[in-house]
N, C-alpha and C. Protein backbone atom coordinates (compact mmCIF):
# COMPACT_ATOMS: atom_id res chain seq x y z
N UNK A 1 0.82 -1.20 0.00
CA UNK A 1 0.00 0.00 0.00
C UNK A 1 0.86 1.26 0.00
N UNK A 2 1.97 1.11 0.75
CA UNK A 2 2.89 2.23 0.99
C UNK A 2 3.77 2.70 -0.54
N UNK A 3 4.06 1.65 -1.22
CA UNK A 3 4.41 1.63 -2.30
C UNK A 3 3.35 2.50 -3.40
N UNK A 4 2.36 1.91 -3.35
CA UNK A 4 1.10 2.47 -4.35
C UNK A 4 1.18 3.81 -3.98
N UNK A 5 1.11 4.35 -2.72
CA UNK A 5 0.43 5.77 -2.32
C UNK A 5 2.01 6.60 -2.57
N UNK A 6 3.22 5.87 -2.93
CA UNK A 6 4.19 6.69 -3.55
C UNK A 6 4.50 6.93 -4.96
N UNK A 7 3.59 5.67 -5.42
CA UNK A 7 3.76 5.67 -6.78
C UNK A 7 3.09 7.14 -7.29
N UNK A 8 1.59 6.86 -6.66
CA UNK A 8 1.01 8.05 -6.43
C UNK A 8 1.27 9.22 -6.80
N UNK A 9 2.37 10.13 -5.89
CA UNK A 9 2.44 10.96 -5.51
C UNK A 9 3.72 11.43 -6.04
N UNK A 10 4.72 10.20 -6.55
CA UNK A 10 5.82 10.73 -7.91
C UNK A 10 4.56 10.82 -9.37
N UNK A 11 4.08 10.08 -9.44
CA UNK A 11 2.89 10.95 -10.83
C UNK A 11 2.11 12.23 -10.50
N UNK A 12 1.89 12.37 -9.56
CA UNK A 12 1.12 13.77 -9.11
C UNK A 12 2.47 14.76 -9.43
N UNK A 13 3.80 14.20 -8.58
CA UNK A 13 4.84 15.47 -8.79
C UNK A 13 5.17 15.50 -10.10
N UNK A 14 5.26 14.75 -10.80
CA UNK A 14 5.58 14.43 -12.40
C UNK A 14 5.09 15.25 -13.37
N UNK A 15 3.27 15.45 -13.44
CA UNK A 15 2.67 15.64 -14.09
C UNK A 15 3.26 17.46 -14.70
N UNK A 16 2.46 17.74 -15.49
CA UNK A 16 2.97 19.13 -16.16
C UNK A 16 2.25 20.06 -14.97
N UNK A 17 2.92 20.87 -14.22
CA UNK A 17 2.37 21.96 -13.10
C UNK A 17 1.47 22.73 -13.21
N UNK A 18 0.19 23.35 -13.33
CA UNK A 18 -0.62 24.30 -13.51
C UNK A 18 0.67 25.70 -13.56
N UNK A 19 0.24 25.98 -14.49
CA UNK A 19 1.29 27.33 -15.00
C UNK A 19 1.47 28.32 -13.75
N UNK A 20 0.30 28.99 -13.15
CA UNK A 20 0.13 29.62 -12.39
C UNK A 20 0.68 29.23 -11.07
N UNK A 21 0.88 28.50 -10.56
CA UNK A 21 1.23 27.81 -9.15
C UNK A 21 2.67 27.11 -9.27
N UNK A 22 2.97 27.34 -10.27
CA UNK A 22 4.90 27.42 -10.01
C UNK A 22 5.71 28.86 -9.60
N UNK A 23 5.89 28.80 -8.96
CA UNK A 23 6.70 30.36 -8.37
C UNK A 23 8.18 30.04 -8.82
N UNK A 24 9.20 30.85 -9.41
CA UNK A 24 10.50 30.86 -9.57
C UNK A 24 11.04 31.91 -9.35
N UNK A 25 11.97 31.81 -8.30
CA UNK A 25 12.56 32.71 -7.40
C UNK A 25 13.80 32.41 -7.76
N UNK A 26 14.58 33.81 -7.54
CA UNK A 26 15.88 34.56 -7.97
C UNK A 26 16.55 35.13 -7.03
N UNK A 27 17.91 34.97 -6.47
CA UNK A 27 18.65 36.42 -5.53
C UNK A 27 19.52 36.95 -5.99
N UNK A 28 19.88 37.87 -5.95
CA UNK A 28 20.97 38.59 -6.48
C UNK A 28 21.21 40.05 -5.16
N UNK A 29 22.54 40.48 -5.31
CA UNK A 29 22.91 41.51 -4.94
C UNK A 29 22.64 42.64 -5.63
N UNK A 30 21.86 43.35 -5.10
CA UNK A 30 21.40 44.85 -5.92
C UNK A 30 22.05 46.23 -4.68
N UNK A 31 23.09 46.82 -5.48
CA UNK A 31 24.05 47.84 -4.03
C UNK A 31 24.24 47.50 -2.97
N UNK A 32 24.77 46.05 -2.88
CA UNK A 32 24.82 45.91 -1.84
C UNK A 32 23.99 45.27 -1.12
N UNK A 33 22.57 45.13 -1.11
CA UNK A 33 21.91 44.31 -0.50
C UNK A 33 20.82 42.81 -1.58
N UNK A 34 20.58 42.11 -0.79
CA UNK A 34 20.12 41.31 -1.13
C UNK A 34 18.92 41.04 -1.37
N UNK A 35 18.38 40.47 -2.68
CA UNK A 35 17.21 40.88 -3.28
C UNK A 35 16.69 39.98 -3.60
N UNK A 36 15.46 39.33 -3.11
CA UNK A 36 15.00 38.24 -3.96
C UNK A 36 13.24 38.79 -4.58
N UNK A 37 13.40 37.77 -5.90
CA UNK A 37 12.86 38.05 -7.21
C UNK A 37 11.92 37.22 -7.06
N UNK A 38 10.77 37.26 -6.82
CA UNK A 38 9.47 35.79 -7.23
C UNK A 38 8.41 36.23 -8.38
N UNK A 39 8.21 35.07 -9.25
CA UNK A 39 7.49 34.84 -10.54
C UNK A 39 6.68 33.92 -10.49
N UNK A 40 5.85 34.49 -10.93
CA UNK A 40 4.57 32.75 -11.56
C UNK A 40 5.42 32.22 -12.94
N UNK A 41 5.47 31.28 -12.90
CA UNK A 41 5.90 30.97 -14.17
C UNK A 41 5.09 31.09 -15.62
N UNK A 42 4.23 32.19 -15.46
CA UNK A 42 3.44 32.63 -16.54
C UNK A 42 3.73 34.20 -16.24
N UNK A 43 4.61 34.34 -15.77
CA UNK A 43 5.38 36.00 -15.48
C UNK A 43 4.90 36.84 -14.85
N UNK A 44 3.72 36.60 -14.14
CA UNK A 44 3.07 37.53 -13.24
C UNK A 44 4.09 37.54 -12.15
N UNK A 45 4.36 38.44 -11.54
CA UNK A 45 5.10 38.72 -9.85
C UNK A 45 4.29 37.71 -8.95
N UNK A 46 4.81 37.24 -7.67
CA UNK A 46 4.32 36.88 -6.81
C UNK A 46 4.34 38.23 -5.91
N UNK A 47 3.54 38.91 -5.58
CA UNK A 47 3.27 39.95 -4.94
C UNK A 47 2.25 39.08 -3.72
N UNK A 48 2.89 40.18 -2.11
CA UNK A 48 2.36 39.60 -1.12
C UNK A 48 2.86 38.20 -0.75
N UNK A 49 4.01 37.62 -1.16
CA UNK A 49 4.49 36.37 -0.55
C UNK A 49 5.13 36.32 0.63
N UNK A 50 5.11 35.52 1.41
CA UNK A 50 5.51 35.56 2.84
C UNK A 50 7.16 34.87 2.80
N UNK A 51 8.27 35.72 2.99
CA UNK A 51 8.92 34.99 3.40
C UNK A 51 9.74 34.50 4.77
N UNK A 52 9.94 33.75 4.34
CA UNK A 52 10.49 32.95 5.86
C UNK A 52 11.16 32.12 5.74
N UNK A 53 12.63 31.76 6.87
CA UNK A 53 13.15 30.54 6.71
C UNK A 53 12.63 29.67 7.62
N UNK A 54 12.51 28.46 7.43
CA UNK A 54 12.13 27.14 7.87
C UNK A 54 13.34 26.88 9.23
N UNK A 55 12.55 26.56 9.86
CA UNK A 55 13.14 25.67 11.25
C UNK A 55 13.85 24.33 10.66
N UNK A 56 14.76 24.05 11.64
CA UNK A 56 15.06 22.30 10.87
C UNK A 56 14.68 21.50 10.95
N UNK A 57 13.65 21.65 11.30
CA UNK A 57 12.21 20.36 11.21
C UNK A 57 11.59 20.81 10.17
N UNK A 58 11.44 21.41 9.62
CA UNK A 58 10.63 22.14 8.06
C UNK A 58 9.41 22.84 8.46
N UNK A 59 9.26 23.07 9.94
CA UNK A 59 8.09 23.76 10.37
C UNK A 59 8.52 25.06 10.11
N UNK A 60 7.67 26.56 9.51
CA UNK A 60 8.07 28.05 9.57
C UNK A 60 8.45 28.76 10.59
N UNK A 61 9.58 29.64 10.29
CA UNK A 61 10.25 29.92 11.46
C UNK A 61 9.87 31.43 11.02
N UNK A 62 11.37 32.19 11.36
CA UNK A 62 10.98 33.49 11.12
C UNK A 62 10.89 34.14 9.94
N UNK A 63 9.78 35.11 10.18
CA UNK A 63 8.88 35.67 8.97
C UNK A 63 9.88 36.70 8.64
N UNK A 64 10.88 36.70 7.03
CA UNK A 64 11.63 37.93 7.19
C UNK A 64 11.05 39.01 5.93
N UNK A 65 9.59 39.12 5.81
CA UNK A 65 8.76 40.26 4.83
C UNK A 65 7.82 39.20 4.06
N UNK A 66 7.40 40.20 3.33
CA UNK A 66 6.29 39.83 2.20
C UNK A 66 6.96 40.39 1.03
N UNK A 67 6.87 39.97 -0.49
CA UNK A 67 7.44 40.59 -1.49
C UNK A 67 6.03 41.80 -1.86
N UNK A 68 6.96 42.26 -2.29
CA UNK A 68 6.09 44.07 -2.85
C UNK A 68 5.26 43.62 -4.66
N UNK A 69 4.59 44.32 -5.19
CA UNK A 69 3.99 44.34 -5.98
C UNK A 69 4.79 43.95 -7.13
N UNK A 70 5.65 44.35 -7.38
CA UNK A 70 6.80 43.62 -8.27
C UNK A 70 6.80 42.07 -8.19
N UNK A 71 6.63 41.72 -6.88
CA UNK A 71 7.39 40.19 -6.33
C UNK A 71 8.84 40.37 -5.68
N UNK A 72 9.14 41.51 -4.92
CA UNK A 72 10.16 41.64 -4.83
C UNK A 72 10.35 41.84 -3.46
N UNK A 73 11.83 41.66 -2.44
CA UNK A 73 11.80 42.48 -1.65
C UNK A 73 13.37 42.14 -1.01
N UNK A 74 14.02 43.05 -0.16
CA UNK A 74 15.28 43.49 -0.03
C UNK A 74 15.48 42.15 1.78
N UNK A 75 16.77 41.60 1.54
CA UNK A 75 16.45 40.80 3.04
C UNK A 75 17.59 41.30 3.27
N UNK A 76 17.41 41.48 5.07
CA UNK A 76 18.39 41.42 5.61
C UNK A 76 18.43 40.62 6.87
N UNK A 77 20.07 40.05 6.46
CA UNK A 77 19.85 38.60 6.93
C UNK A 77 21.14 38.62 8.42
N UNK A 78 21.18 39.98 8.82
CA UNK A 78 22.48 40.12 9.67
C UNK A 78 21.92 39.59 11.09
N UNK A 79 20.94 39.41 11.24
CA UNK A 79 20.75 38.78 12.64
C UNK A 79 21.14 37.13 12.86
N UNK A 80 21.01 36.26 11.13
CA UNK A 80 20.89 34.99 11.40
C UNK A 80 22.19 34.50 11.40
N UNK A 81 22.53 33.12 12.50
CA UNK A 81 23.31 32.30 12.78
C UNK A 81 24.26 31.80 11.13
N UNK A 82 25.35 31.93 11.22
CA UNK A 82 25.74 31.48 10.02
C UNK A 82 25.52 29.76 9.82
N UNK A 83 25.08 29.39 8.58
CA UNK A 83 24.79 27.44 8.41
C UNK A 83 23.78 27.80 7.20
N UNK A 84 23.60 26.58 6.86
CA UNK A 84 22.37 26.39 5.57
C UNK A 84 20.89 26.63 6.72
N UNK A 85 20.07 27.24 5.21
CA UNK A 85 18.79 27.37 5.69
C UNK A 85 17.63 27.13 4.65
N UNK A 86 16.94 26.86 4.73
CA UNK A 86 15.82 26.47 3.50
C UNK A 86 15.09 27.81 4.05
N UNK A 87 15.10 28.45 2.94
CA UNK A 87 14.64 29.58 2.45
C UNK A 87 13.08 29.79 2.26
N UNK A 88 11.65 29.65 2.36
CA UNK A 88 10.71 29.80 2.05
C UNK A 88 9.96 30.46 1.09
N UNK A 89 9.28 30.34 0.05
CA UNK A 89 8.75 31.91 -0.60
C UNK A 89 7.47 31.26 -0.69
N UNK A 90 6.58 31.75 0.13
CA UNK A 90 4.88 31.39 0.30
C UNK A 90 4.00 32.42 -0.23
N UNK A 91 3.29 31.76 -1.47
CA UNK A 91 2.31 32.60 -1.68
C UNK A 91 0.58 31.68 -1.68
N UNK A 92 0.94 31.23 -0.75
CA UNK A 92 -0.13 30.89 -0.75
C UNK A 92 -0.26 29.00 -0.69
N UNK A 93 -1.46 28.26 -0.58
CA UNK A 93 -1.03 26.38 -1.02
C UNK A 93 -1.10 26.43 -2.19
N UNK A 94 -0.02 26.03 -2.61
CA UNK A 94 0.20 25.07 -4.10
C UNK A 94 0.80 26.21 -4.67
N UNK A 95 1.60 27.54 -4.03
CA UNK A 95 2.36 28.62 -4.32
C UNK A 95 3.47 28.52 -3.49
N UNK A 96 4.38 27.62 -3.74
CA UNK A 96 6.13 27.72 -2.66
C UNK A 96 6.80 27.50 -3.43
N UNK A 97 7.60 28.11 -3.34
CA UNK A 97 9.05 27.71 -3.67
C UNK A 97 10.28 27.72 -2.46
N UNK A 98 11.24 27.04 -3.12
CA UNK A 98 12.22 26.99 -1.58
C UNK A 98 13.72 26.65 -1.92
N UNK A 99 14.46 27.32 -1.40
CA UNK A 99 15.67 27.61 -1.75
C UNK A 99 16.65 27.49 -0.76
N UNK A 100 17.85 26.52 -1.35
CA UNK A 100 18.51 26.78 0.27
C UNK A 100 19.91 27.27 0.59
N UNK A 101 19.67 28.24 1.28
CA UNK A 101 21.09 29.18 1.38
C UNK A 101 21.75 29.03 2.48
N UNK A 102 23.23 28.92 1.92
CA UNK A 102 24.01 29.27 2.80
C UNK A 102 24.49 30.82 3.47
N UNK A 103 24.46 30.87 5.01
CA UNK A 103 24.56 32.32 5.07
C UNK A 103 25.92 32.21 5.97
N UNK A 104 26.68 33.35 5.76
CA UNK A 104 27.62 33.39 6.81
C UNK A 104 27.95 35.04 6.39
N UNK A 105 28.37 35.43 8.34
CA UNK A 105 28.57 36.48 8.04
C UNK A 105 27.38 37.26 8.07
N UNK A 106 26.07 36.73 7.87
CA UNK A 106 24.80 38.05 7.26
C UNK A 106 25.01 37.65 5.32
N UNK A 107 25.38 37.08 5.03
CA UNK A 107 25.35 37.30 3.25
C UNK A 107 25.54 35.82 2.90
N UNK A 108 25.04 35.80 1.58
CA UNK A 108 24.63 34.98 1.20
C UNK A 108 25.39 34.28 -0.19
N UNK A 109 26.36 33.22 -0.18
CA UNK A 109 26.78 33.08 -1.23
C UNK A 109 26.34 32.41 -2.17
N UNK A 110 25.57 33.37 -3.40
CA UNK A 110 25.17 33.08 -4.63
C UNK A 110 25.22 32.07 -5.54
N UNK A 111 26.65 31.66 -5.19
CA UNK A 111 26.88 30.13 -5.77
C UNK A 111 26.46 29.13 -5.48
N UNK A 112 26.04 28.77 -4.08
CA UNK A 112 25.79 27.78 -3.36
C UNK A 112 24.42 27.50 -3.31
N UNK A 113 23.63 28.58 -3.44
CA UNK A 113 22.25 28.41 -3.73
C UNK A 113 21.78 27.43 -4.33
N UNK A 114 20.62 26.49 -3.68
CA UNK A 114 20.18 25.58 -4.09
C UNK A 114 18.49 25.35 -4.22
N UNK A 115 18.02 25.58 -5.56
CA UNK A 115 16.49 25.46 -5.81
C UNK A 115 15.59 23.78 -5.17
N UNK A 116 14.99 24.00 -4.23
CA UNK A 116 14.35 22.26 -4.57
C UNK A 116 13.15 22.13 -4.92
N UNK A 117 12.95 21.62 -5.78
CA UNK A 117 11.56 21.60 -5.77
C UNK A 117 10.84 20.28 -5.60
N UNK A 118 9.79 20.18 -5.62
CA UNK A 118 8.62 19.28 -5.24
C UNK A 118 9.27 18.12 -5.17
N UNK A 119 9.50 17.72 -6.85
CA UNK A 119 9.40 16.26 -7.37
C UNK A 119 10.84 16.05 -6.24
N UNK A 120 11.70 16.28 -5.73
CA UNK A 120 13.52 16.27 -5.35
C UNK A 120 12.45 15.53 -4.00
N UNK A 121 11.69 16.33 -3.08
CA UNK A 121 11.20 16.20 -1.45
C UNK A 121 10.35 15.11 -2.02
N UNK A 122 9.45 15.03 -2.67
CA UNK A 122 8.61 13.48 -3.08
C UNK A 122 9.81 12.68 -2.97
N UNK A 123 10.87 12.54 -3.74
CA UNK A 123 11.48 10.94 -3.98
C UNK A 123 12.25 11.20 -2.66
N UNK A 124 12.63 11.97 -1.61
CA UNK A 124 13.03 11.57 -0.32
C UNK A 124 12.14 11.48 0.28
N UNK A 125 11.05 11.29 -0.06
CA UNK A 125 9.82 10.63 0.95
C UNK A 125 9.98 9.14 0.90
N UNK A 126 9.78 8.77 -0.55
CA UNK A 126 9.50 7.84 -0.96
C UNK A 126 10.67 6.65 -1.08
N UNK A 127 12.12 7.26 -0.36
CA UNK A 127 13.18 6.75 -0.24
C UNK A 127 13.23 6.36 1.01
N UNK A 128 12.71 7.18 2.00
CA UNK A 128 12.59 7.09 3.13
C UNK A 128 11.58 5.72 3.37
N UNK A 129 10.14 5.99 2.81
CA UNK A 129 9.18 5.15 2.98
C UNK A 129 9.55 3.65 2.66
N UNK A 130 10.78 3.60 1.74
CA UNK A 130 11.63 2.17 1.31
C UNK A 130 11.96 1.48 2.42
N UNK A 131 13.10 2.41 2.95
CA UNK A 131 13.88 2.21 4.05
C UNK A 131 13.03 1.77 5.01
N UNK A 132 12.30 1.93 5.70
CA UNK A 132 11.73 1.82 6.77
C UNK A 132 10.66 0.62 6.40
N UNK A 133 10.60 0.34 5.24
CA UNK A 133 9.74 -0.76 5.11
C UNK A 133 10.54 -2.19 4.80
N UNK A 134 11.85 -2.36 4.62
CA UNK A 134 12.90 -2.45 4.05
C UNK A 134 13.55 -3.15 5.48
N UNK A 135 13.42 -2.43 6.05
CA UNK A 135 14.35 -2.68 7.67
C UNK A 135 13.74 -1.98 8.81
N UNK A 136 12.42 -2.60 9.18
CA UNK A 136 11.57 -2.22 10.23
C UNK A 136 12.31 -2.34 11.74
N UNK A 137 11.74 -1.41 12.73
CA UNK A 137 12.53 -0.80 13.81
C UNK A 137 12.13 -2.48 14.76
N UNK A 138 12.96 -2.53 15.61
CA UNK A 138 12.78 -3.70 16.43
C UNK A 138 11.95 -3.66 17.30
C-alpha cells in the first residue's frame, strides 16, 4: 500500500504543473543588498508572498517580509546564525518555492544556492518510505 500511495504521488509530482502555481525565485545583490525576485511561471510577480526561513524540522520559522507588488523584496539577513537554511517563498497552497542558502557572516553566497523543488522532497519521501519498510525498527 505504501508503495502504491508513492507511486502516487511521484505521478502527481511528475505531471505538467498548472502554469500559475509554479513560483521561480531569484537572488541577487542589488548595491549591496540582497534581493530576492518571485514569478509565476506565466510572469506575473508573486506579490504579497511571505517569506520565511524554515526551522530544521521544516516547520516556519521566522517571517523575514512579504514581497512588494513587483514580487520583490530586499532581506536582511544580519541577525541569522551562520549554516544552511531552506529559504521559504509562500504565496499561498500550491504557491512555494524553496531555496537553500548558505549564510555566513549576514550574506549569502550566490553560488551555493540551491532550488528544490517538489518532485527532489517526493522521492526523499519515498526513499525514506523504502527504508523503513525495508528494515523495520525492532
Amino acid at each position: 500500500m505504501r508503495l502504491f500511495l508513492a507511486a502516487v504521488l511521484l505521478t502527481v509530482a511528475a505531471a505538467p504543473p498548472l502554469r500559475a502555481h509554479q513560483i521561480e525565485s531569484a537572488l541577487h545583490y542589488l548595491d549591496g543588498d540582497l534581493e530576492l525576485s518571485s514569478r509565476f511561471s506565466n510572469g506575473e510577480p508573486a506579490a504579497g508572498a511571505v517569506i520565511r526561513l524554515l526551522q530544521a524540522d521544516g516547520t516556519p520559522g521566522e517571517e523575514l517580509g512579504r514581497t512588494d507588488a513587483a514580487g520583490q523584496i530586499r532581506l536582511d539577513l544580519d541577525g541569522v546564525k551562520d549554516g544552511r537554511y531552506d529559504l521559504q517563498v509562500d504565496g499561498g497552497p500550491g504557491h512555494r518555492d524553496y531555496l537553500e542558502v548558505p549564510i555566513q557572516a549576514g550574506r549569502v553566497n550566490l553560488d551555493e544556492v540551491v532550488q528544490s523543488p517538489l518532485v527532489l522532497v517526493l522521492v526523499g519521501l519515498l526513499v525514506s518510505v523504502q527504508r523503513r519498510r525495508n528494515h523495520p525498527k525492532a
